[in-house]
Protein backbone atom coordinates (compact mmCIF):
# COMPACT_ATOMS: atom_id res chain seq x y z
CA UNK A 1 0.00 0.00 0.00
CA UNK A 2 1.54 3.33 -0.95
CA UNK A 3 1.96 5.87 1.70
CA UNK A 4 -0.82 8.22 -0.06
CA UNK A 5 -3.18 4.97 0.48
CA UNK A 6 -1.94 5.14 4.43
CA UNK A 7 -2.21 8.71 4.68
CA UNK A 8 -5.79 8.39 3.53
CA UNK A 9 -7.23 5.78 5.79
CA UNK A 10 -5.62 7.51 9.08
CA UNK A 11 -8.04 10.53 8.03
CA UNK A 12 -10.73 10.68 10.87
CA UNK A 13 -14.84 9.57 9.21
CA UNK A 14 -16.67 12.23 7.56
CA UNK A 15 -19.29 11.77 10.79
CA UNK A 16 -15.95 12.29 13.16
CA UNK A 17 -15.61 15.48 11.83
CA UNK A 18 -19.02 16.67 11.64
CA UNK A 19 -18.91 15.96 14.95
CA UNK A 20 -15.89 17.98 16.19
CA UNK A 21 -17.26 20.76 14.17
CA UNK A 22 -20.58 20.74 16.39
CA UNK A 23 -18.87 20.72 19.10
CA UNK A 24 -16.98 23.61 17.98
CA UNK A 25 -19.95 25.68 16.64
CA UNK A 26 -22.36 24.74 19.22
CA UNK A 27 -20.92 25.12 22.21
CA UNK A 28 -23.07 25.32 25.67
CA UNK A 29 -22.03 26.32 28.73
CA UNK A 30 -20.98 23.45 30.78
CA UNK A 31 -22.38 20.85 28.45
CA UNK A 32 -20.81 19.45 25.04
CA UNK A 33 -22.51 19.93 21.55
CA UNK A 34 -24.92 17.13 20.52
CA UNK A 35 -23.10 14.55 18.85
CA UNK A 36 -24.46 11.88 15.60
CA UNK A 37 -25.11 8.92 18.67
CA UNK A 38 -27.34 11.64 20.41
CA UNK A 39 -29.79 12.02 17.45
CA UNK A 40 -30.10 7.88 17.14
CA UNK A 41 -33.76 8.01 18.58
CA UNK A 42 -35.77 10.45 19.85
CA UNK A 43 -35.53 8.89 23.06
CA UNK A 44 -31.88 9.09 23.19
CA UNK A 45 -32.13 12.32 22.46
CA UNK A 46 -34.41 13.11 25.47
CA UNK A 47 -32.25 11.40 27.57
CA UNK A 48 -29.17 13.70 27.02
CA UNK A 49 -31.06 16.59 27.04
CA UNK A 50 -32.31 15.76 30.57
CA UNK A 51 -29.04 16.19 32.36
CA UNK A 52 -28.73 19.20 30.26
CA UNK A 53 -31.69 21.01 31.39
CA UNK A 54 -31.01 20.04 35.29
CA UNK A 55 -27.67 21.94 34.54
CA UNK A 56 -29.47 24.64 33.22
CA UNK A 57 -31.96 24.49 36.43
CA UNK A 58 -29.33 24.23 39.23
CA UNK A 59 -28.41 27.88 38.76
CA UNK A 60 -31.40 28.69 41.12
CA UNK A 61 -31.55 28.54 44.96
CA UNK A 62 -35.17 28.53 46.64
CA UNK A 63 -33.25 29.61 49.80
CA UNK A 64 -32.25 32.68 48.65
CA UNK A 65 -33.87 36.22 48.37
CA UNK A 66 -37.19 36.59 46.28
CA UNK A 67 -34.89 39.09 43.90
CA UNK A 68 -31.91 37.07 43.78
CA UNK A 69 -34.08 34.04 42.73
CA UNK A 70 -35.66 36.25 39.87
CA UNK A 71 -32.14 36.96 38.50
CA UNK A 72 -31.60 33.13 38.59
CA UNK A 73 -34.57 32.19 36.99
CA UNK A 74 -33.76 34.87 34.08
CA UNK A 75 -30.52 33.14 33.87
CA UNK A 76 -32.19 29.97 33.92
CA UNK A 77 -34.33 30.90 31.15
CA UNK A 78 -31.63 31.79 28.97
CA UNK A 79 -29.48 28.72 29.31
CA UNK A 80 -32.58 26.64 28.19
CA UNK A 81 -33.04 29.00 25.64
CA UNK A 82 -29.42 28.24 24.48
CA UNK A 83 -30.18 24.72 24.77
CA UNK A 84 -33.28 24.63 22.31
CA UNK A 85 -31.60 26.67 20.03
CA UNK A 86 -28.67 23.96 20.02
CA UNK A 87 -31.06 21.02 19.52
CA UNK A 88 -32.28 22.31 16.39
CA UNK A 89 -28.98 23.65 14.79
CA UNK A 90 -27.45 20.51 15.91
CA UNK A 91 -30.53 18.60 14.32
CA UNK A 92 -30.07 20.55 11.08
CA UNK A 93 -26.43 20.32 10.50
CA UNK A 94 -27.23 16.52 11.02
CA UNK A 95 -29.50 16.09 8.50
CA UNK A 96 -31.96 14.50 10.59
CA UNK A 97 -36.00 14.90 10.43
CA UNK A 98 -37.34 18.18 12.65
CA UNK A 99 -39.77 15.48 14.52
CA UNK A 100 -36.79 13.50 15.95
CA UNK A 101 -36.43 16.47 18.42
CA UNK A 102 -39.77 17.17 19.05
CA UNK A 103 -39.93 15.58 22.89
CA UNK A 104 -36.32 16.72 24.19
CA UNK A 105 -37.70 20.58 23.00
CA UNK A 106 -41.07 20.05 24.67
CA UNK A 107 -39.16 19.16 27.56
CA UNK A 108 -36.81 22.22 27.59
CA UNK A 109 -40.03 24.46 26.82
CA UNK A 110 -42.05 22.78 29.59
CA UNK A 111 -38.68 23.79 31.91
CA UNK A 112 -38.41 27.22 30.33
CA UNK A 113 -41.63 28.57 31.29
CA UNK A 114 -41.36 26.68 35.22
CA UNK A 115 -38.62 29.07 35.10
CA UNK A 116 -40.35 32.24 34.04
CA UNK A 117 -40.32 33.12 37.51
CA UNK A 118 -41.87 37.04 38.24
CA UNK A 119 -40.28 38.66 40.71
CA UNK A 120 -42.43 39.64 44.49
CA UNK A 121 -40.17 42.99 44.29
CA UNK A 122 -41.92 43.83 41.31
CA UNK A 123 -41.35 45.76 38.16
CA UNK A 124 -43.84 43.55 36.33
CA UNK A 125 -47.51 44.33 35.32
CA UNK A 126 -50.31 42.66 37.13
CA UNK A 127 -53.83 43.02 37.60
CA UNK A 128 -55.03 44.13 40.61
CA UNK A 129 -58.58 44.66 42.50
CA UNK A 130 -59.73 46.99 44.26
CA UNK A 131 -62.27 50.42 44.74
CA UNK A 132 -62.38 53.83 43.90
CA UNK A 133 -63.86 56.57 46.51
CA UNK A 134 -64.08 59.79 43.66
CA UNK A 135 -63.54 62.70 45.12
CA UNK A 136 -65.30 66.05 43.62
CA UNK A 137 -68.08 65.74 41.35
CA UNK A 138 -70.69 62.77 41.35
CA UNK A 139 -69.77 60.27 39.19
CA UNK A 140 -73.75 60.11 36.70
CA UNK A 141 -73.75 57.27 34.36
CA UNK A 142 -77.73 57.90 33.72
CA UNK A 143 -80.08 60.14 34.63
CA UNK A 144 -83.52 61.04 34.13
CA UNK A 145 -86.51 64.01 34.30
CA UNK A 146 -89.41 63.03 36.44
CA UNK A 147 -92.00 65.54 36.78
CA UNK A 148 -89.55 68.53 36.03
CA UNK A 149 -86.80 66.97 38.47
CA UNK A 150 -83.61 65.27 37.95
CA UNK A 151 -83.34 61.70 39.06
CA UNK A 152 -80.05 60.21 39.11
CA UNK A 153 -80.43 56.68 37.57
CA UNK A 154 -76.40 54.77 37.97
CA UNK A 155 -74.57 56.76 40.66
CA UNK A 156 -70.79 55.40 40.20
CA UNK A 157 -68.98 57.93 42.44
CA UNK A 158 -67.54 54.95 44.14
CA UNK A 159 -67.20 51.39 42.92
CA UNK A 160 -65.30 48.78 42.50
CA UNK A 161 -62.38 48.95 39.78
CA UNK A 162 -59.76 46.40 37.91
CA UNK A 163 -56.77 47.78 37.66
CA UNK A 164 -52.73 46.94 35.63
CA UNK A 165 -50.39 47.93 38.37
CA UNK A 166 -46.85 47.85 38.84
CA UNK A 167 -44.61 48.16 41.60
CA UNK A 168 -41.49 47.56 43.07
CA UNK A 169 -40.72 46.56 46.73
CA UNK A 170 -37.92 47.39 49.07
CA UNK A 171 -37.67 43.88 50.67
CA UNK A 172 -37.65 43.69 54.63
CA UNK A 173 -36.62 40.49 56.62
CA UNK A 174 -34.95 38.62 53.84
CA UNK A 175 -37.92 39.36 51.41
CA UNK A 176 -40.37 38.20 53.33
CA UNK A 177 -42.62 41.26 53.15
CA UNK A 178 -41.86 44.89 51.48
CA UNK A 179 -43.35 47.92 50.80
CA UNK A 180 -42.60 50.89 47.97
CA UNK A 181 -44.31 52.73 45.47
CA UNK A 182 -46.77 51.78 42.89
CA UNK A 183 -48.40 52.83 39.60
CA UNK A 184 -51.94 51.63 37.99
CA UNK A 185 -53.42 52.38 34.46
CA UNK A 186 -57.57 51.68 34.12
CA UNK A 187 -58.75 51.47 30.19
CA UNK A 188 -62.31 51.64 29.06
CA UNK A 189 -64.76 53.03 26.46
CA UNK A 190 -65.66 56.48 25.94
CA UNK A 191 -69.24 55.61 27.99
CA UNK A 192 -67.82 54.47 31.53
CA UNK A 193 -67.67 57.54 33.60
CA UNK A 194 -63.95 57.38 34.44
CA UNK A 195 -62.36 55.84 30.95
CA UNK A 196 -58.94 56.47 31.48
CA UNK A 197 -57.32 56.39 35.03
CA UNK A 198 -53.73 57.03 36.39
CA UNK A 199 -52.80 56.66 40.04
CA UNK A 200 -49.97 56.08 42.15
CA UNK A 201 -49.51 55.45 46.05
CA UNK A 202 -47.71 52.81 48.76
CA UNK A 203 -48.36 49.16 48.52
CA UNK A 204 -47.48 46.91 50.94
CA UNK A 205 -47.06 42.91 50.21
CA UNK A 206 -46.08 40.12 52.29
CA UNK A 207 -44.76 36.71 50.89
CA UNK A 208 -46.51 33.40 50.71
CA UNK A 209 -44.64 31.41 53.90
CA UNK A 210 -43.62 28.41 51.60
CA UNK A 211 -40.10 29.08 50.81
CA UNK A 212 -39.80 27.64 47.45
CA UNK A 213 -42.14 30.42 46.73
CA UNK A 214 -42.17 34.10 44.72
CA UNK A 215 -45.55 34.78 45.17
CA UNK A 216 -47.47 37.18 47.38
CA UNK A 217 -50.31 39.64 48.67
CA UNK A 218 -50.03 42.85 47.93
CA UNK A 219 -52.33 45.71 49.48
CA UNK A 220 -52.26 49.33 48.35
CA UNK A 221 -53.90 52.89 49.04
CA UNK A 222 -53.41 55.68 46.33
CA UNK A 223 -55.01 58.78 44.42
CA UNK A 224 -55.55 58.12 40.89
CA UNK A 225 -56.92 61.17 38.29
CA UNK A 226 -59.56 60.03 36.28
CA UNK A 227 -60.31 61.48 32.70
CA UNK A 228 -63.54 61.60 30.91
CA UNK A 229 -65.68 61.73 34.32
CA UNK A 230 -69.56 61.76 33.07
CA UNK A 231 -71.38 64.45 35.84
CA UNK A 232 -73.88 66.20 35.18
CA UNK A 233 -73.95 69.49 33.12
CA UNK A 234 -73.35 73.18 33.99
CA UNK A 235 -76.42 74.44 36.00
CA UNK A 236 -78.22 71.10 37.06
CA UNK A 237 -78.39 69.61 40.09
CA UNK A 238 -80.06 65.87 41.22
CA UNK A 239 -83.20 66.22 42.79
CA UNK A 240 -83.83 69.57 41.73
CA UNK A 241 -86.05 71.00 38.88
CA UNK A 242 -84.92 71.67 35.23
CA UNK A 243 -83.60 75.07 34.63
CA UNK A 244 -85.80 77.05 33.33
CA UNK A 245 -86.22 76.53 29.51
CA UNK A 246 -85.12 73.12 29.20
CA UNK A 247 -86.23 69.83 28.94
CA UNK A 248 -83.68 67.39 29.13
CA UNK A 249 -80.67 66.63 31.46
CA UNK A 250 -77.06 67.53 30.30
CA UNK A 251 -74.39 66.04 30.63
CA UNK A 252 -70.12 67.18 30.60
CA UNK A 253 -67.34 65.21 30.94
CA UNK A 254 -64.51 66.90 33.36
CA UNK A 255 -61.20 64.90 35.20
CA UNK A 256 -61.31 64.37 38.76
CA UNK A 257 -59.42 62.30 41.56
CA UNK A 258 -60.01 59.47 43.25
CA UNK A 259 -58.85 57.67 46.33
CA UNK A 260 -58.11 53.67 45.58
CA UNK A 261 -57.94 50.98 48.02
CA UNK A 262 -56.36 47.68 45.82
CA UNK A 263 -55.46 44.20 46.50
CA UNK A 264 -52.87 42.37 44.57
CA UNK A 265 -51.38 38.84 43.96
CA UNK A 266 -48.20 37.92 42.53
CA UNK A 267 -48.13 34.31 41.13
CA UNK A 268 -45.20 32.88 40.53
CA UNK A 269 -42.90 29.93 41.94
CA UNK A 270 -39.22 29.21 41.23
């Protein structure tokens, strides 16, 4: 055999060096690329990845701060996010069919959103319940003339609101309850008396006792302005008679304040 024939068979298999160049071009941290023997089943597949995606989960600690533990899971996140990406690269590169890593990228999706852990400091929007005690003008949905005097028909002056909030907490007592500032935002149609709200005030929240655990109550007081406030018009008063001249109740539409009382829940687990 001539040396050129030698030469040639020490050369490493085509698959060899696909393989190396995965490795190279796919790197994750911590955890080589997927190699040819990985992508044998589906179930092999699933049962490297699993490893993988405890790696990816171990960045986390339940014992520590509420904050700390959102910065994890964000980290978390993005390793699994690496992760999936490198399963379907790695599948293309392969030339193997999309389906045979269908259940190792449920798996890391199913992991990625247990991850998605929101923070009990805050920062992120939530809904929150609560009511509004307007201050200034009556709040008339409906009104009505009855024998030359105004009768108010929906009174909604106060009543109970749904409200996106933010906030963000200054932890006390290693995050097990807080208290800082908040913001809420109401929407609705032109019709509702108070269509468009913006408040702010103190909120106060205290952590679910199960340490594993992100979650909380949250209880707030604050003023909100409210825009497009249906009262009733210049001149006319409830339970009085019609100005002289007219026959019909007016209406205007003015901004006035509010004080809120809310209650809020943060759901999340690590």
């Amino acid at each position: 055999m001539s040396k050129t024939s030698r030469a040639w068979d020490r050369r490493p298999h085509p698959t060899t060096m696909l393989t190396g160049l995965l490795v190279m071009a796919f790197p994750l941290v911590g955890h080589a690329a997927f190699t040819v023997s990985s992508f044998a089943s589906s179930q092999a597949l699933l049962d490297v990845t699993t490893p993988q995606i405890a790696a990816c989960k171990s960045k986390r600690d339940p014992n520590t701060r509420p904050s700390e533990r959102y910065a994890a899971s964000t980290e978390t996140v993005a390793c699994l996010q690496r992760l999936q990406g490198e399963l379907r690269s790695s599948a293309v590169a392969l030339n193997k069919p999309p389906d045979i890593t269908k259940a190792a990228e449920d798996a890391v999706a199913t992991a990625t959103n247990d991850s998605a852990e929101k923070s009990f400091a805050g920062l992120k929007w939530g809904v929150g319940v609560g009511y509004s005690f307007g201050k200034g003008p009556r709040r008339i949905d409906d009104a009505e003339v009855v024998n030359n005097v105004v009768r108010v028909k929906t009174d909604s002056t106060n009543s109970p609101r749904l409200f996106l909030e933010t906030h963000y907490l200054f932890e006390q007592k290693q995050g097990q309850w807080g208290w800082g500032p908040f913001v809420s935002i109401e929407t609705g149609s032109s019709s509702s008396s108070s269509p468009v709200a913006f408040g702010g005030g103190l909120m106060i929240g205290f952590k679910d006792s199960d340490p594993k655990s992100s979650a909380g109550f949250l209880l707030a007081v604050g003023y909100e302005m409210q825009s497009g406030v249906k009262t009733l018009g210049d001149g006319i008063e409830a339970n009085q008679p019609l100005p002289p001249g007219e026959t019909q109740v007016r209406f205007k539409t003015v901004s006035a304040g509010a004080i809120v009382v809310m209650l809020s829940r943060k759901f999340a687990s690590p």
